[in-house]
Protein backbone atom coordinates (compact mmCIF):
# COMPACT_ATOMS: atom_id res chain seq x y z
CA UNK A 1 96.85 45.73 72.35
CA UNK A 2 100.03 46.66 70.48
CA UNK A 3 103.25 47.60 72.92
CA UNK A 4 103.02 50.63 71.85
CA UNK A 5 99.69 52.26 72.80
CA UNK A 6 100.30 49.85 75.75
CA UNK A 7 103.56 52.19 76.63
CA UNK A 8 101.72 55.08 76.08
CA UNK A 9 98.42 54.27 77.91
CA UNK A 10 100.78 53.56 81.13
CA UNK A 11 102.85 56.90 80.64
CA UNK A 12 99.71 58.61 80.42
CA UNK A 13 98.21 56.74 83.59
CA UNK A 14 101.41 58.29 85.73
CA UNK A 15 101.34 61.58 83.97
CA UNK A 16 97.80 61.70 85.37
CA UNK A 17 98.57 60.80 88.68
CA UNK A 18 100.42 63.57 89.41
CA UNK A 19 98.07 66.36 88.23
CA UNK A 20 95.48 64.20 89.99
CA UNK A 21 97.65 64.90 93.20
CA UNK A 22 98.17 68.38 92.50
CA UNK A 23 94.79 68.83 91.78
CA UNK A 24 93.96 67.37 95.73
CA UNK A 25 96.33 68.90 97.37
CA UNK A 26 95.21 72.17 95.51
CA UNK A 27 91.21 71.31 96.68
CA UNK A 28 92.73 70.45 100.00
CA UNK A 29 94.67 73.60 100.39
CA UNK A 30 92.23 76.00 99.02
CA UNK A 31 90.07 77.02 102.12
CA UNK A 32 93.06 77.84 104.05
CA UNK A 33 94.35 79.97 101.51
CA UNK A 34 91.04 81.55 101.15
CA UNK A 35 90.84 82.30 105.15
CA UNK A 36 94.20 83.14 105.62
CA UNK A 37 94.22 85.63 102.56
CA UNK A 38 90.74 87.00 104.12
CA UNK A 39 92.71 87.35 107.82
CA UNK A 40 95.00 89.64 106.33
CA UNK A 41 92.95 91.78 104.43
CA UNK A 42 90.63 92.23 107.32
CA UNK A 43 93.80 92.94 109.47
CA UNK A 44 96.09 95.57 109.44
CA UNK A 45 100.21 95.42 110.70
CA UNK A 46 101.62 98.23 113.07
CA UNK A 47 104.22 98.86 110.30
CA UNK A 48 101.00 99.50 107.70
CA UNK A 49 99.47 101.67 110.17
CA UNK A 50 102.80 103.63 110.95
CA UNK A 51 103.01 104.16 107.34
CA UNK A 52 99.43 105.32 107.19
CA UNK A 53 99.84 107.73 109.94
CA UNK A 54 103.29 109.11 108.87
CA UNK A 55 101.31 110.40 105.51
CA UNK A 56 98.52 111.96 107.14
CA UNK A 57 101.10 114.06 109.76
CA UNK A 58 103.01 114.68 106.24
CA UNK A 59 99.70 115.92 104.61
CA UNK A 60 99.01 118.29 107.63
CA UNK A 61 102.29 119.65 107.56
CA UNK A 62 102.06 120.32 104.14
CA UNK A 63 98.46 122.11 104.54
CA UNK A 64 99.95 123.67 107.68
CA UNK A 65 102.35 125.32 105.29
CA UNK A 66 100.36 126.22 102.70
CA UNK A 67 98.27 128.21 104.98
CA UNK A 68 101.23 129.52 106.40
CA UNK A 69 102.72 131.55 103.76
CA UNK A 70 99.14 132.46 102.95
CA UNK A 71 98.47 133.46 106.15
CA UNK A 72 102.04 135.90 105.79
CA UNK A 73 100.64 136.58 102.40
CA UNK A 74 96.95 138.13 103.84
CA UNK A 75 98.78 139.60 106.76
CA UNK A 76 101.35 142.19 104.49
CA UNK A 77 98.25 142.75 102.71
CA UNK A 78 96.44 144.02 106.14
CA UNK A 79 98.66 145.88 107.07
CA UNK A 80 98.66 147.98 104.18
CA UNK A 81 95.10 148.74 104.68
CA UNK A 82 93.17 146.16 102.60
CA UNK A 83 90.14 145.02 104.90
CA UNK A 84 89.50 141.72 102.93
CA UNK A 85 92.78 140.46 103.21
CA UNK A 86 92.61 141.11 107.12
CA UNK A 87 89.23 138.77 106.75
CA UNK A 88 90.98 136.23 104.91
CA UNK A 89 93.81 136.35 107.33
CA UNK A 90 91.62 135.51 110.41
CA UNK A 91 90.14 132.73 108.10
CA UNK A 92 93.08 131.27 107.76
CA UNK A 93 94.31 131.81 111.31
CA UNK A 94 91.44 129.54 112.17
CA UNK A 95 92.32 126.93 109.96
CA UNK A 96 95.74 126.66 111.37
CA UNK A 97 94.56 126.65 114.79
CA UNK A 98 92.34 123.66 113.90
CA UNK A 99 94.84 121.87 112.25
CA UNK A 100 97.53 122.63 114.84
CA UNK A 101 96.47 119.54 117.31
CA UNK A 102 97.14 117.07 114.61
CA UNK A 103 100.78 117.83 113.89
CA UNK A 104 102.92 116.06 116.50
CA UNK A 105 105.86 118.75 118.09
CA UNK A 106 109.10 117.65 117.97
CA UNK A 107 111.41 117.83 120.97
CA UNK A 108 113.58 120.73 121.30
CA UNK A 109 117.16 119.36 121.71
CA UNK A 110 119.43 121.48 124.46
């Protein structure tokens, strides 16, 4: 064997090593990756669920408002006489009273 293909057979022999040890430490590692990554999916943390929560109050306070200008809307329009928009109003009335329970109320500050 010539020196040279024997310098490059042994370069090639420790340039293999190490991606043979990656490779094991990557076969090694892989099922707790896999579990851990699994764990956290399946789990959710208090700051997720706080942020979760804070959109739904900010969705139902954003429907809460909707139907409360609509609500003043249908309510003008009653009491100038119009008999639908006195339905419509009591509809709506409804809805907010539905919805109310799921808004929390802030402290009043003295």
């Amino acid at each position: 064997m010539s020196p040279l293909r024997l310098i490059a057979v042994s370069c090639a022999a420790l340039a293999l090593q190490g991606c043979l040890a990656k490779a094991a430490v990557g076969v090694v590692t892989a099922p707790v990756r896999v579990v851990s990554k699994g764990v956290d999916l399946a789990t959710t943390s208090q700051s997720e669920a706080d942020e979760k929560r804070g959109r739904e109050i900010r969705k139902r306070e954003e429907r809460m408002g909707e139907l409360d200008r609509a609500f003043t809307k249908q309510s003008e329009r009653c009491a100038d006489g119009d008999d639908e928009a006195c339905e419509k109003a009591q509809a709506i009335r409804a809805e907010m009273k539905a919805l109310a329970p799921g808004i929390p109320v802030e402290p009043e500050e003295d």
